[in-house]
C-alpha atoms as a PDB file:
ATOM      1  CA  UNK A   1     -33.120  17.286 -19.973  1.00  0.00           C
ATOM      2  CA  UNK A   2     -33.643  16.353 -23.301  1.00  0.00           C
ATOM      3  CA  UNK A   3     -34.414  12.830 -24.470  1.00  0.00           C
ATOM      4  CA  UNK A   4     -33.769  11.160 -27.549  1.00  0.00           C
ATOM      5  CA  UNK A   5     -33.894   7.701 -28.772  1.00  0.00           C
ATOM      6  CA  UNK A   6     -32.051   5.963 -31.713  1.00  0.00           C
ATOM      7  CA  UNK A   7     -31.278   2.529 -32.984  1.00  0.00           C
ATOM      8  CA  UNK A   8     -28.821  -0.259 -31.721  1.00  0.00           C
ATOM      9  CA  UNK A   9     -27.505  -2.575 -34.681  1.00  0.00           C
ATOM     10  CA  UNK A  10     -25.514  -5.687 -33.556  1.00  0.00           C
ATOM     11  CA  UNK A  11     -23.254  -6.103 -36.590  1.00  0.00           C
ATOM     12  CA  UNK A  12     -22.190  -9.679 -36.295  1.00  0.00           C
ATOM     13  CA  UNK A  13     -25.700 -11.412 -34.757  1.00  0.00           C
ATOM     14  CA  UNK A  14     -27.075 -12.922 -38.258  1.00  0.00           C
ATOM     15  CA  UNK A  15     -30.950 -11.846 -37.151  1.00  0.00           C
ATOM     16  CA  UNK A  16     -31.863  -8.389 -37.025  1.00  0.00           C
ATOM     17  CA  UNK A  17     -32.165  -7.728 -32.881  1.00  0.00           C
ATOM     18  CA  UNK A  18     -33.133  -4.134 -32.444  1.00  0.00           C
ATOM     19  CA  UNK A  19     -33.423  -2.659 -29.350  1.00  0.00           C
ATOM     20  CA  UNK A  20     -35.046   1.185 -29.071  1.00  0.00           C
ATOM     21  CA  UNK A  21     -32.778   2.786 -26.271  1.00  0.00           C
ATOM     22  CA  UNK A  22     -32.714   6.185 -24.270  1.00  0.00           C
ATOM     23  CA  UNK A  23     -30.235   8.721 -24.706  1.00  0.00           C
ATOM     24  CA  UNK A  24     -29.820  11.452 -22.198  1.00  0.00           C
ATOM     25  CA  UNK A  25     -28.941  14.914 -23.450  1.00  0.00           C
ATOM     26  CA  UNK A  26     -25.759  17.022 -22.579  1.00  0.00           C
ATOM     27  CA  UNK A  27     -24.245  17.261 -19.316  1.00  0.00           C
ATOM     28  CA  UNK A  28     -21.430  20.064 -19.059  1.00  0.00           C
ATOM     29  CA  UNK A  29     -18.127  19.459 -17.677  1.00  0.00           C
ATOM     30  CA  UNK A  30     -17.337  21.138 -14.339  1.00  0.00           C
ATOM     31  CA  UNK A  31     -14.464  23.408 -16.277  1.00  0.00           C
ATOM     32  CA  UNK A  32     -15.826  27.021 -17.130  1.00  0.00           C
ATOM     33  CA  UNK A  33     -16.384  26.177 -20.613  1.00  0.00           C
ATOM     34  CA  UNK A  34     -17.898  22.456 -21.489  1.00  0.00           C
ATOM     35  CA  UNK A  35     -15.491  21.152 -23.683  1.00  0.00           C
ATOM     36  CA  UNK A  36     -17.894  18.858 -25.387  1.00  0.00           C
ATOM     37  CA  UNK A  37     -21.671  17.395 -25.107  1.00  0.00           C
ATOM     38  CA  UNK A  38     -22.519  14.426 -22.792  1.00  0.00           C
ATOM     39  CA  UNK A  39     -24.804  11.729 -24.063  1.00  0.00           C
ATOM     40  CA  UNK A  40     -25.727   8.527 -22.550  1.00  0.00           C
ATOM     41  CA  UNK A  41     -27.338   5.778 -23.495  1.00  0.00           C
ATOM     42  CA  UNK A  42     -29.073   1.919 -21.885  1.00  0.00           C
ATOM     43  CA  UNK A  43     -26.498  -0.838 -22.952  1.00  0.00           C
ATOM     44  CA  UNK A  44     -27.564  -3.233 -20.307  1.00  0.00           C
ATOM     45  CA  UNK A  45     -27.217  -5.867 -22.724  1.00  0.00           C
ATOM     46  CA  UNK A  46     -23.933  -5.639 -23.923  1.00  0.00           C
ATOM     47  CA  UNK A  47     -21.607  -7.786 -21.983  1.00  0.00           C
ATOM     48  CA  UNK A  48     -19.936  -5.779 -19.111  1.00  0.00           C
ATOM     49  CA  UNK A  49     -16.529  -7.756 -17.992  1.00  0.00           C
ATOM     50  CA  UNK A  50     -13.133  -8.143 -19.124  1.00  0.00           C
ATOM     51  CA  UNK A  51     -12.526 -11.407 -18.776  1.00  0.00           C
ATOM     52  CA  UNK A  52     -13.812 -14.456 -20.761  1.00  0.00           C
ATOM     53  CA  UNK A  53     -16.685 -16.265 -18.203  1.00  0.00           C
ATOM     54  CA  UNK A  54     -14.805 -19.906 -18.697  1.00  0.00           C
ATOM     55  CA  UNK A  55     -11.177 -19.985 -19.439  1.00  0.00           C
ATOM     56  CA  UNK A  56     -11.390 -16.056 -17.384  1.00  0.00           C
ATOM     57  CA  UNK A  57      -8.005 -15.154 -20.129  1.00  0.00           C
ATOM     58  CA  UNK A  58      -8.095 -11.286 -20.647  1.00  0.00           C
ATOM     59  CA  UNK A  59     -10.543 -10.411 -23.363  1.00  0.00           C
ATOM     60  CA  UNK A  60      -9.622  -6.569 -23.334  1.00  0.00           C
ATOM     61  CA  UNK A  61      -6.262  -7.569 -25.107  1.00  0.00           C
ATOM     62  CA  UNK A  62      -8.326  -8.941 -28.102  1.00  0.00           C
ATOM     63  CA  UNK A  63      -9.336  -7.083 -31.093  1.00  0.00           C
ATOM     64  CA  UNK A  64     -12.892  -8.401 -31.367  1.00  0.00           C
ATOM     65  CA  UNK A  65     -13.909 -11.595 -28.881  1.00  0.00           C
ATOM     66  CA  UNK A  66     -16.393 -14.158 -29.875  1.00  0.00           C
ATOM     67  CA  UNK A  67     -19.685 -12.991 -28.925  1.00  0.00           C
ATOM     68  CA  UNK A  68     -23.372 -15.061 -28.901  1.00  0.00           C
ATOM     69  CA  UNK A  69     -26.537 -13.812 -27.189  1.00  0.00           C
ATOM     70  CA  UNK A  70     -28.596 -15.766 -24.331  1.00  0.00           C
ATOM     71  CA  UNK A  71     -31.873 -14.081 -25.020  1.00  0.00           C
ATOM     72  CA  UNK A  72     -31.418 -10.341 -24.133  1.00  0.00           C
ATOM     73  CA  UNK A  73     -27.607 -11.328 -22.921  1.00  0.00           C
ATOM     74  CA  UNK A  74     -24.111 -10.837 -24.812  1.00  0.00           C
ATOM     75  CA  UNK A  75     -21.467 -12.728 -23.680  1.00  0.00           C
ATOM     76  CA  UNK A  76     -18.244 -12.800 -25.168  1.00  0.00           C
ATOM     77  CA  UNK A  77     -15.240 -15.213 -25.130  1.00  0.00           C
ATOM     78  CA  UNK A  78     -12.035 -15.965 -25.913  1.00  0.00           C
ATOM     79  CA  UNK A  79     -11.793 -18.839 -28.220  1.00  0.00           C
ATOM     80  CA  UNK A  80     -15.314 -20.328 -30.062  1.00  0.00           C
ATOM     81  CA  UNK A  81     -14.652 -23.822 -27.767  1.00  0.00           C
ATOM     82  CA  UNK A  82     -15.603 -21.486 -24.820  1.00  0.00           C
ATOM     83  CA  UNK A  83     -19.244 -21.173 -25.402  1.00  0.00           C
ATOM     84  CA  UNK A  84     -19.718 -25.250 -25.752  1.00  0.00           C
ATOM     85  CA  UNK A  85     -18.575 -25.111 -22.395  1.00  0.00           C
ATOM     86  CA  UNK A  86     -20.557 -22.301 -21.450  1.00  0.00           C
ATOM     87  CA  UNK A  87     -23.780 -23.937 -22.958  1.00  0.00           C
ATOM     88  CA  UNK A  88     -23.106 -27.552 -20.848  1.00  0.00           C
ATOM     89  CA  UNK A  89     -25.198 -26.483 -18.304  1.00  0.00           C
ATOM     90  CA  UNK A  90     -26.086 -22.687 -19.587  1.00  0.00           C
ATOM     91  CA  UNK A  91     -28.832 -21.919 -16.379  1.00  0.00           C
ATOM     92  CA  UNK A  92     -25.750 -22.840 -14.049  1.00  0.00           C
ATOM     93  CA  UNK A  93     -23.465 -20.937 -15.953  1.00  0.00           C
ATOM     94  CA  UNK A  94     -25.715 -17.518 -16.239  1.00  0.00           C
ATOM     95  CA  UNK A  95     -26.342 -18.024 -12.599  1.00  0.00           C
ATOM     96  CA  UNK A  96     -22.622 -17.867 -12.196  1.00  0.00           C
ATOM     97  CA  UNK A  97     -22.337 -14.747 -14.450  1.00  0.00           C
ATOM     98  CA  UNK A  98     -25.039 -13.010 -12.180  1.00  0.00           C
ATOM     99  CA  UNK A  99     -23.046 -13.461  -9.380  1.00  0.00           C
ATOM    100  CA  UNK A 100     -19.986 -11.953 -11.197  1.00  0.00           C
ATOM    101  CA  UNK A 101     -21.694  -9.169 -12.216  1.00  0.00           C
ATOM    102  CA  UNK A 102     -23.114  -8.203  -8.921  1.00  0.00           C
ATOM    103  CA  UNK A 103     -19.493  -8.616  -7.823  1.00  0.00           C
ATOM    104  CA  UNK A 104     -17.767  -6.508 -10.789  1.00  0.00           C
ATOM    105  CA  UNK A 105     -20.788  -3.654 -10.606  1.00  0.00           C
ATOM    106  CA  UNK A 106     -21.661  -3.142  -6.549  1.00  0.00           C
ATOM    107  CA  UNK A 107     -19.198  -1.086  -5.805  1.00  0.00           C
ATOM    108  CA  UNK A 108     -19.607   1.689  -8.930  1.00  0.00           C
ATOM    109  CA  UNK A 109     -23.223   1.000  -8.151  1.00  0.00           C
ATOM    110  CA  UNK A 110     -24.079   5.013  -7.682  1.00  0.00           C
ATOM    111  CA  UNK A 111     -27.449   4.892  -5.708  1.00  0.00           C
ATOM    112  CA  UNK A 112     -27.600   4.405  -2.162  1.00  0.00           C
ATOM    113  CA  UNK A 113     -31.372   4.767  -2.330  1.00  0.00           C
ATOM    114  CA  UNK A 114     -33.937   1.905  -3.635  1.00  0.00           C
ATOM    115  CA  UNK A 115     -34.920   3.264  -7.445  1.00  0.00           C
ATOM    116  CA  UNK A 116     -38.440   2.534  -7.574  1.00  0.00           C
ATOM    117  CA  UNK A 117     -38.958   3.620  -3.981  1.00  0.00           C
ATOM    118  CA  UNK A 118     -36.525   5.535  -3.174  1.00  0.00           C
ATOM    119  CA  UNK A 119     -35.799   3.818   0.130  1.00  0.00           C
ATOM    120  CA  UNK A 120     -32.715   3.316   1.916  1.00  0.00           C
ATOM    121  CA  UNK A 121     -30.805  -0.060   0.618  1.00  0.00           C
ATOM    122  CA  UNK A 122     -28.694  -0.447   4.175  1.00  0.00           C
ATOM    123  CA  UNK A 123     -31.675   1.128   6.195  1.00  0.00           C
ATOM    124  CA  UNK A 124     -33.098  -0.812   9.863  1.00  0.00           C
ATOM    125  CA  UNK A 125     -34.857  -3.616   8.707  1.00  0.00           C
ATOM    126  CA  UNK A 126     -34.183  -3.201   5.029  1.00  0.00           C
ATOM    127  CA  UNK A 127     -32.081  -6.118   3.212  1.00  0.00           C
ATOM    128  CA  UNK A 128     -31.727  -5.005  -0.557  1.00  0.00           C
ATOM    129  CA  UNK A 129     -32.341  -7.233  -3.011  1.00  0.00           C
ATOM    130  CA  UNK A 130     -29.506  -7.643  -5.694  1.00  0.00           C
ATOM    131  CA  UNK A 131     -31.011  -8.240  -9.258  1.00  0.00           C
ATOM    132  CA  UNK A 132     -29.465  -8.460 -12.683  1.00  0.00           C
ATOM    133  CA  UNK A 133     -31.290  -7.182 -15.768  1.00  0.00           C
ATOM    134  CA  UNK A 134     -29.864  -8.155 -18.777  1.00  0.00           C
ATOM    135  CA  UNK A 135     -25.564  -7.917 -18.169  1.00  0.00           C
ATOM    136  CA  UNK A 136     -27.000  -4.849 -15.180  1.00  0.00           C
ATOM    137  CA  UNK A 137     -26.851  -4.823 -11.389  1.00  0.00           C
ATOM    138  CA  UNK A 138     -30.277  -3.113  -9.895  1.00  0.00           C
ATOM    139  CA  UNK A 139     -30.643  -2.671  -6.631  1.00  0.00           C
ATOM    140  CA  UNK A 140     -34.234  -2.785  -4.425  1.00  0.00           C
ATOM    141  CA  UNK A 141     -35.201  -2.531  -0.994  1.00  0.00           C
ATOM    142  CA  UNK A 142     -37.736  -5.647  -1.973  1.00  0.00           C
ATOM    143  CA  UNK A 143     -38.892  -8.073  -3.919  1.00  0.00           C
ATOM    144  CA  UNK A 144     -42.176  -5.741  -4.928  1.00  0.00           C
ATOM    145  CA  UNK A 145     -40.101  -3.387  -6.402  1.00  0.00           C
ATOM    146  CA  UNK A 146     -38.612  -5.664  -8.988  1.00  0.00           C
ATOM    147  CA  UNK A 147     -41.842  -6.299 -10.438  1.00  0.00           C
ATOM    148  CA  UNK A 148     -42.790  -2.474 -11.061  1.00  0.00           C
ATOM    149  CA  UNK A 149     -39.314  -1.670 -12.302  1.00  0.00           C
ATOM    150  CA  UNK A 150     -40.107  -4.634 -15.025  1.00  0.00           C
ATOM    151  CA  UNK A 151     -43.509  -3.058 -16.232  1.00  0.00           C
ATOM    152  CA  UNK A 152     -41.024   0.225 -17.610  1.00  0.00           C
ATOM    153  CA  UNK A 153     -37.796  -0.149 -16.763  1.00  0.00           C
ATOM    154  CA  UNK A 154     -36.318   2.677 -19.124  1.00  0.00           C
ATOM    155  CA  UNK A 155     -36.772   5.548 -16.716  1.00  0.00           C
ATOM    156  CA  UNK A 156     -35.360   3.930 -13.787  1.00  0.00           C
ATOM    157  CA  UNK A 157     -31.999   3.113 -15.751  1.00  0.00           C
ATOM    158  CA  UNK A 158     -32.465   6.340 -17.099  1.00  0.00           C
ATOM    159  CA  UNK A 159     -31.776   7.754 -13.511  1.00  0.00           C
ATOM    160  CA  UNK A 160     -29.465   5.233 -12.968  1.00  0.00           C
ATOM    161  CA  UNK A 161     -27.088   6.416 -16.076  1.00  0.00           C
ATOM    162  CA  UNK A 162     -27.856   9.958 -14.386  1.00  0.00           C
ATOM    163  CA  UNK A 163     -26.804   9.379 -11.230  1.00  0.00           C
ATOM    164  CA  UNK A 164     -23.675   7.064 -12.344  1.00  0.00           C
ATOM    165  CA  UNK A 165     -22.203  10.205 -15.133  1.00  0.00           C
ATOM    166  CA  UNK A 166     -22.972  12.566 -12.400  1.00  0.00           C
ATOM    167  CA  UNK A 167     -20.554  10.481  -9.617  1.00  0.00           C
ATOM    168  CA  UNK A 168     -17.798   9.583 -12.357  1.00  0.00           C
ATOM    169  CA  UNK A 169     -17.772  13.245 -15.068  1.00  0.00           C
ATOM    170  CA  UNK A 170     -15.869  14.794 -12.343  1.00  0.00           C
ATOM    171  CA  UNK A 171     -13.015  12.286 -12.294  1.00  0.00           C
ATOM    172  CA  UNK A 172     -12.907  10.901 -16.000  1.00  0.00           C
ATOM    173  CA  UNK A 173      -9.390  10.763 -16.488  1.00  0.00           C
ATOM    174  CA  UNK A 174      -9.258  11.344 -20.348  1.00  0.00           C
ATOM    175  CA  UNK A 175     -10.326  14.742 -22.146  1.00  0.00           C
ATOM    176  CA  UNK A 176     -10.099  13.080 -25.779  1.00  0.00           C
ATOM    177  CA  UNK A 177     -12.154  10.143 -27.553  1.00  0.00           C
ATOM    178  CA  UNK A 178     -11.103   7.144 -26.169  1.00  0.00           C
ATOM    179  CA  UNK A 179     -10.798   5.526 -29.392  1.00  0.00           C
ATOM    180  CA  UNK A 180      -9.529   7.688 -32.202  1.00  0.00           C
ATOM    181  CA  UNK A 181      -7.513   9.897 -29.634  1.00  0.00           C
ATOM    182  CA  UNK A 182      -9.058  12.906 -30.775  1.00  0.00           C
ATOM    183  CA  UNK A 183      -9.566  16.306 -27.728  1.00  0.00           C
ATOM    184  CA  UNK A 184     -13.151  16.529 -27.652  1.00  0.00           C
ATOM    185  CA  UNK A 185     -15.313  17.460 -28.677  1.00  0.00           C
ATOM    186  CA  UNK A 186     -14.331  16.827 -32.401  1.00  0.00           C
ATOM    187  CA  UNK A 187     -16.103  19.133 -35.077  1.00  0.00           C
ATOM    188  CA  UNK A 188     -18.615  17.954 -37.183  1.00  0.00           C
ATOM    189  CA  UNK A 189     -19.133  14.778 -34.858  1.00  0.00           C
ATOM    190  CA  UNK A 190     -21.847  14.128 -31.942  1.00  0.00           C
ATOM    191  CA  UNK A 191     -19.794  13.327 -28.907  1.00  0.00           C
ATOM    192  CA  UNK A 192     -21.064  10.015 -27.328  1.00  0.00           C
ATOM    193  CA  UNK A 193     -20.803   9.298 -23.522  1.00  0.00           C
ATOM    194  CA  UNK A 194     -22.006   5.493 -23.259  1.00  0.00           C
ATOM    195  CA  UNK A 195     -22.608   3.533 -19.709  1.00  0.00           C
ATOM    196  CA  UNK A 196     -21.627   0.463 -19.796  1.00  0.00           C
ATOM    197  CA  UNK A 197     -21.382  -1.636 -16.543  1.00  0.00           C
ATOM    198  CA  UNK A 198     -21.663   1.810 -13.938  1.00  0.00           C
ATOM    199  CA  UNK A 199     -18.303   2.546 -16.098  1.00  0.00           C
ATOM    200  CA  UNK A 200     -18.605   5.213 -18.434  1.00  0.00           C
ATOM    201  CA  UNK A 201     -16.848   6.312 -21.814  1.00  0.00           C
ATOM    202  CA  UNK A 202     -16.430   9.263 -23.736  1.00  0.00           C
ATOM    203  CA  UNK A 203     -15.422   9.220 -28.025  1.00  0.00           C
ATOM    204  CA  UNK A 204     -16.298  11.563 -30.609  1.00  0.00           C
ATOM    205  CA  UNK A 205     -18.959   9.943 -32.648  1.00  0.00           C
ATOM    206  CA  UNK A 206     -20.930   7.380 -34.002  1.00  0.00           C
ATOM    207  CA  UNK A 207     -17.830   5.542 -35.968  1.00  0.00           C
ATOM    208  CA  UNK A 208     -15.680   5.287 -32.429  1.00  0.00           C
ATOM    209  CA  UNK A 209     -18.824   4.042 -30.713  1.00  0.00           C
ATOM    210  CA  UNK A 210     -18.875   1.228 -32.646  1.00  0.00           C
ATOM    211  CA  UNK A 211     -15.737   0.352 -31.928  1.00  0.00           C
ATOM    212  CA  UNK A 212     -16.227   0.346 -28.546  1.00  0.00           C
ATOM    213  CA  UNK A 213     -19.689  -1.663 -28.599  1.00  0.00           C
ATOM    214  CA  UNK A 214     -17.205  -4.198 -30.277  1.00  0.00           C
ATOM    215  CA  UNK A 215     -15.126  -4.925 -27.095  1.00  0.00           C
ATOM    216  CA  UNK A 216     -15.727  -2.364 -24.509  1.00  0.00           C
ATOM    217  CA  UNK A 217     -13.177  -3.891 -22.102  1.00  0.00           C
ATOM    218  CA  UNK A 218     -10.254  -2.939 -24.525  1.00  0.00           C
ATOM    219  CA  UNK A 219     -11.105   0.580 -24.090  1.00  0.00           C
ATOM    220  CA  UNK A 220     -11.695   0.909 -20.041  1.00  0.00           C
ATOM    221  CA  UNK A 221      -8.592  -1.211 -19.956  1.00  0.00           C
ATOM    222  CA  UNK A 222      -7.092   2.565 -21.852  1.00  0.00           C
ATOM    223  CA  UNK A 223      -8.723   4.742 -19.326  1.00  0.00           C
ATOM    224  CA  UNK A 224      -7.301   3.013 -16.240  1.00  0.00           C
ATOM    225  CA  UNK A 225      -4.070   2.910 -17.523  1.00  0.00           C
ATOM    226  CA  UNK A 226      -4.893   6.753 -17.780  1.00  0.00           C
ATOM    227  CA  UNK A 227      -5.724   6.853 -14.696  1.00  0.00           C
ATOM    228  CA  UNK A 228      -3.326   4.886 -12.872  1.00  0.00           C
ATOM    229  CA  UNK A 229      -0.429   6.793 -14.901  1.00  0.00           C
ATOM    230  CA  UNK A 230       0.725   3.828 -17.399  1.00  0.00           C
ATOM    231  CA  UNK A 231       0.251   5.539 -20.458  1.00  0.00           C
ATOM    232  CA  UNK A 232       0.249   8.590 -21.428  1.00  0.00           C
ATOM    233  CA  UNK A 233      -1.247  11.222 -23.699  1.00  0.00           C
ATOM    234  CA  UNK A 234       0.365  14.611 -23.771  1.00  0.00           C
ATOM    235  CA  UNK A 235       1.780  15.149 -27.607  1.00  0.00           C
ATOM    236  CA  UNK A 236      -0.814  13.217 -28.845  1.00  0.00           C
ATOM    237  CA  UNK A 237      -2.474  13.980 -31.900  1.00  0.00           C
ATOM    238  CA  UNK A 238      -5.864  11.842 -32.606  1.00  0.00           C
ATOM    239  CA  UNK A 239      -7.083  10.094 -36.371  1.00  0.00           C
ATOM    240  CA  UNK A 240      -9.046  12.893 -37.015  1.00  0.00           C
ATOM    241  CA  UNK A 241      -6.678  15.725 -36.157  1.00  0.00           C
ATOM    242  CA  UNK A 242      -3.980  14.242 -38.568  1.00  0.00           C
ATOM    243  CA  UNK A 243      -6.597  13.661 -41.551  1.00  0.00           C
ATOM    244  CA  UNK A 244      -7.463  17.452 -41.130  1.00  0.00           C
ATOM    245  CA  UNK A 245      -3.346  18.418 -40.816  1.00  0.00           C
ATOM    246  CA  UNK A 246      -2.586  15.965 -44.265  1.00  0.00           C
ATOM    247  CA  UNK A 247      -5.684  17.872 -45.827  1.00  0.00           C
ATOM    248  CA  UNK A 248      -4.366  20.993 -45.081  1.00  0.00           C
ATOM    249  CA  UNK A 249      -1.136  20.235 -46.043  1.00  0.00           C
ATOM    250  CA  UNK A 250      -2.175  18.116 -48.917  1.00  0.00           C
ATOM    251  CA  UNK A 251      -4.365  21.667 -50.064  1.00  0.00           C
ATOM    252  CA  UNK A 252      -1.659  24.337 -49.458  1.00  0.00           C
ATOM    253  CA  UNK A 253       0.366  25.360 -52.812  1.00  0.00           C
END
């Protein structure tokens, strides 16, 4: 497996805050042919639910929520009154987040199996320990554990982001780029598979990315209507499809 790393820009924080992140090389489809290149990357930072963390209105129906960083943290809101609230008593309030997070993430969580030691999380005499990293849910068999996985925790998200593509590629419910609409994979671009929250997403490139990294919720909001048969996308043709049809129609005599 081959690993690469590359840069994270936040375009609206007004300080640069750049983060080196892993990216995990191609994983192909299950069909005969792999239809386009899997990469992944560590976005525990970016802010993982759909719903603003005080007034809780819908965020994925917004173009671009208000955002502001706690440290390491994004959280986004709905209106820029929300994060005065937020801030009242901010260690109460991130407390509150953890516990939403742990909610929202347990069940995609996709190891059964401690990831530092490999133990059993529902094993005789085990009781796991829940901990969020950043906007992540990580789960140990004990407190010990915590403390290695914070000396390096890249590889162990690493096989997190393995583990969680492996349990949800099968099932993805969309074979196009969630944003532009395009069928992957899209020539000339470097498909992008991006975890974020045990939820993953597929687009077609760096543009459509980030788009995504701007409100993440509006697009898995997409995929389970996708899923759950709301919308559909047969007859579709994708931005970058119809550029390349106008071209050639625009160069034709």
């Amino acid at each position: 497996m081959k690993i690469t790393r590359r840069r994270i820009w936040n375009e609206k924080r007004a300080f640069a805050a750049i983060a080196l992140v892993s990216l995990i090389a191609a994983f192909a489809m299950l069909s005969p042919v792999p239809i386009y290149a899997q990469v992944a990357k560590d976005l525990s930072e970016v802010y993982p639910l759909d719903r603003c963390p005080v007034s809780g209105n819908d965020l994925s129906v917004m173009k671009e929520p208000i955002e502001k960083f706690y440290g390491d943290r994004q959280v986004r809101f709905c209106t820029r009154k929300c994060p005065e609230k937020f801030e009242e008593d901010l260690l109460e309030s991130l407390q509150k987040l953890d516990g939403t997070i742990i909610t929202q993430q347990k069940p995609r969580y996709p190891l059964d199996t401690c990831v530092v030691s490999g133990k059993t999380l529902d094993g005789p005499g085990v009781e796991a320990v829940d901990f969020v990293y950043k906007n992540r849910l990580v789960r140990f068999c004990c407190e010990a554990c915590i403390d290695q996985f914070k000396q390096d925790p890249a590889p162990f998200l690493d096989k997190l982001d393995t583990a969680l593509i492996k349990s949800q590629e099968e099932h993805y419910p969309l074979d196009r780029c969630v944003v532009s609409g395009d069928t992957l994979p899209v020539p000339g671009h470097e498909q992008i598979g991006a975890v974020i929250g045990y939820r993953l997403l597929r687009v077609c490139g760096e543009h459509c990315f980030s788009r995504v990294l701007r409100n993440p919720s509006r697009y898995f909001a997409i995929l389970e209507n996708v899923r759950e048969g709301k919308l559909s996308v047969e007859g579709f043709v994708g931005a970058h499809t119809r550029e390349f049809q106008e071209q050639q129609s625009s160069d034709s005599p």
